[in-house]
N, C-alpha and C. Protein backbone atom coordinates (compact mmCIF):
# COMPACT_ATOMS: atom_id res chain seq x y z
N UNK A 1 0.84 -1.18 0.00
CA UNK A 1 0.00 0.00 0.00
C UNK A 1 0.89 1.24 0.00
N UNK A 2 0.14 2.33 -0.51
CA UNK A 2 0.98 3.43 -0.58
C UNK A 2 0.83 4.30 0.28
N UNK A 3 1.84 5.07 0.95
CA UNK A 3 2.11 5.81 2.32
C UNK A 3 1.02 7.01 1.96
N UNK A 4 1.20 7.83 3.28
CA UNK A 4 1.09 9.40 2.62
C UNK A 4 1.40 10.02 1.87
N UNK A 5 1.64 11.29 1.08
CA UNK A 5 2.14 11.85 -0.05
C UNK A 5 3.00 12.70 1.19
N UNK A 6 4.20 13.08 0.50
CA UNK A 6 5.29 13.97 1.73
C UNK A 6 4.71 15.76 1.27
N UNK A 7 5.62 15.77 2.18
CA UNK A 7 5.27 17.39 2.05
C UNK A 7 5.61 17.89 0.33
N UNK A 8 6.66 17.26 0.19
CA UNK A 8 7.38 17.65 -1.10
C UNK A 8 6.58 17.43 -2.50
N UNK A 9 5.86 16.20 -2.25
CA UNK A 9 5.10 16.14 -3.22
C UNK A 9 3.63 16.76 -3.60
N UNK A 10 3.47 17.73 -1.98
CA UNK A 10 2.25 18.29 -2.01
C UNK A 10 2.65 19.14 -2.83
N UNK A 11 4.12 20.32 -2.47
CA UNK A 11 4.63 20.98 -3.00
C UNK A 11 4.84 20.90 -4.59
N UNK A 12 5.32 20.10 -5.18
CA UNK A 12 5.60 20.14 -6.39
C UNK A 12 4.03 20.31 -7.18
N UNK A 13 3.42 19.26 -6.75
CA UNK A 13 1.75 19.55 -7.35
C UNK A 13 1.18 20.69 -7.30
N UNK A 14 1.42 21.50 -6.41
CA UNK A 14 0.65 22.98 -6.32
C UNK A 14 1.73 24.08 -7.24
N UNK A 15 2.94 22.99 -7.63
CA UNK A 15 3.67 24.34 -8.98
C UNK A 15 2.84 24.24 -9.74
N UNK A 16 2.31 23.05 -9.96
CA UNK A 16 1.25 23.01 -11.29
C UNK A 16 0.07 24.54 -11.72
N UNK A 17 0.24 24.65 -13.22
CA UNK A 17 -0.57 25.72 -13.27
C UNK A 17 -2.14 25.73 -12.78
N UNK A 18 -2.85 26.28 -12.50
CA UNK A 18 -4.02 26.23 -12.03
C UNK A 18 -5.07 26.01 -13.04
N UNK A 19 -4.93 25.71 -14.36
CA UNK A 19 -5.24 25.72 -15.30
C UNK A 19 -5.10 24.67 -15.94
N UNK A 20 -4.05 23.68 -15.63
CA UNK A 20 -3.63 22.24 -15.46
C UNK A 20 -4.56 21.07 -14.46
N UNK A 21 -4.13 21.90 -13.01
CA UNK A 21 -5.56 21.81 -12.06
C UNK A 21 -6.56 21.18 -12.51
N UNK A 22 -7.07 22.55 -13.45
CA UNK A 22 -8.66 22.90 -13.35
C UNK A 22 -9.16 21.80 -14.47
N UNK A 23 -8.36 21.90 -15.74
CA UNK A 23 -8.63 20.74 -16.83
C UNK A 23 -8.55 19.72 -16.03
N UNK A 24 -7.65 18.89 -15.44
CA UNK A 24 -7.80 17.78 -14.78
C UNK A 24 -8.85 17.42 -13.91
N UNK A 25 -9.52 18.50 -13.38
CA UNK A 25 -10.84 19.03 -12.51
C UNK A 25 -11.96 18.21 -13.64
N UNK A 26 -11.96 18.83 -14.51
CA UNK A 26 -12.97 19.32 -15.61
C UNK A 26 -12.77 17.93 -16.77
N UNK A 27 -12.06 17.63 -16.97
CA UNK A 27 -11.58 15.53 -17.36
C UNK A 27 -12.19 14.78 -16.46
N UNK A 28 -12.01 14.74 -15.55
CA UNK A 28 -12.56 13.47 -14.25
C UNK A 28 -14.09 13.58 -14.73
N UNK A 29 -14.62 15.11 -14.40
CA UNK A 29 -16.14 15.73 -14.63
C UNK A 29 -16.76 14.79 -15.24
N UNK A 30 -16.06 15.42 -16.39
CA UNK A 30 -17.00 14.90 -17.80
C UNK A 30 -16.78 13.48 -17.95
N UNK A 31 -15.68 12.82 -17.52
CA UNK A 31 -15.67 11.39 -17.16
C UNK A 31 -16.94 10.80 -16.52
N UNK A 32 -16.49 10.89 -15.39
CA UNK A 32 -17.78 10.63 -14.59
C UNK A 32 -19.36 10.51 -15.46
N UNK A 33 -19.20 12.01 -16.03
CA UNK A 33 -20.78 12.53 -16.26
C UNK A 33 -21.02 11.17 -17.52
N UNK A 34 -20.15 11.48 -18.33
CA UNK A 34 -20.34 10.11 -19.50
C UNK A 34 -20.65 9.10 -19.19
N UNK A 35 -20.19 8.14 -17.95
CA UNK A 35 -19.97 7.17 -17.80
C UNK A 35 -21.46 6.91 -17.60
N UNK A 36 -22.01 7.82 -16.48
CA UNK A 36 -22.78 7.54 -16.07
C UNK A 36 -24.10 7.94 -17.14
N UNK A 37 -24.22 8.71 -17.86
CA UNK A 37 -24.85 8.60 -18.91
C UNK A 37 -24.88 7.68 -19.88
N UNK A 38 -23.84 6.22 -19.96
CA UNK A 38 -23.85 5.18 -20.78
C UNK A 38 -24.34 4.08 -19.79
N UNK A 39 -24.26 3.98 -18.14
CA UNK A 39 -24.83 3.42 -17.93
C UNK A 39 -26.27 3.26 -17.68
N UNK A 40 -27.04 4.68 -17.80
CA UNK A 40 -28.44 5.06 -17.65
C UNK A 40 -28.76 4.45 -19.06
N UNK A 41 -28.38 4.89 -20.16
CA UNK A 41 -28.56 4.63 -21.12
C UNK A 41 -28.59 3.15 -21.97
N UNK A 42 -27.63 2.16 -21.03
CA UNK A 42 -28.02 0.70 -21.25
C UNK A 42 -29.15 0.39 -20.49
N UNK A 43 -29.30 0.88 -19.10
CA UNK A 43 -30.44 0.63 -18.29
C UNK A 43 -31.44 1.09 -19.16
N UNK A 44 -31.80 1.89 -20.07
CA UNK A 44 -33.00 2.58 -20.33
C UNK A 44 -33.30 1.49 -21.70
N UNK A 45 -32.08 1.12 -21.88
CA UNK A 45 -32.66 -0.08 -23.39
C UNK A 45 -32.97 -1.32 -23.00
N UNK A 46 -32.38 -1.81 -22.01
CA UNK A 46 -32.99 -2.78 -21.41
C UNK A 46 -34.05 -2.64 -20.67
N UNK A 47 -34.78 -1.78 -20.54
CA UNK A 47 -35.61 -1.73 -19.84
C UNK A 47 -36.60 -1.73 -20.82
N UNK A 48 -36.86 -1.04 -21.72
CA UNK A 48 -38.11 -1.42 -23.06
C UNK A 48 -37.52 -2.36 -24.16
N UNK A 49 -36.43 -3.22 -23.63
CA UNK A 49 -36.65 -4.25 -24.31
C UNK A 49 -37.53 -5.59 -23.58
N UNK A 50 -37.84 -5.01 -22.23
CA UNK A 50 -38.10 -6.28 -21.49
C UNK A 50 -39.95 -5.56 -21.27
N UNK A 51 -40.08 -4.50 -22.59
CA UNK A 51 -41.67 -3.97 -22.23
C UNK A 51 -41.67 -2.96 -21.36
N UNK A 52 -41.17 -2.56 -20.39
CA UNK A 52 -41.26 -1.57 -19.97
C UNK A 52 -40.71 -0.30 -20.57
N UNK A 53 -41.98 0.90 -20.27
CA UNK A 53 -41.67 2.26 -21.14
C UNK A 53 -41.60 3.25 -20.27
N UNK A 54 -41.24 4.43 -20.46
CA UNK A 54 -41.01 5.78 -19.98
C UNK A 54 -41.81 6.06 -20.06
N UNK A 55 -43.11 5.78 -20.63
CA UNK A 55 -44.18 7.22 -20.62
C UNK A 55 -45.28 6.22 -20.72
């Protein structure tokens, strides 16, 4: 397992531009958001393939 992160490495990460940060912020996001929009989206086909509808 992996330790704590040291001080040093907090340090070096916060040279990072904030803008580097923020995309990496904003990647995970839209990760997430996709993912979970492909899994709603198999749920929603399997679900009126087995007859059940949305409306």
């Amino acid at each position: 397992m992996s330790s704590k992160p040291s001080l040093h490495d907090i340090k070096q990460a916060e040279k990072k531009p904030l803008w580097q940060r923020l995309g990496w912020l904003a990647l995970i996001w839209v990760g997430s958001v996709g993912a979970l929009f492909i899994v709603a989206s198999l749920m929603r086909m399997f679900m009126n393939a087995a007859g059940l509808s949305t409306h």
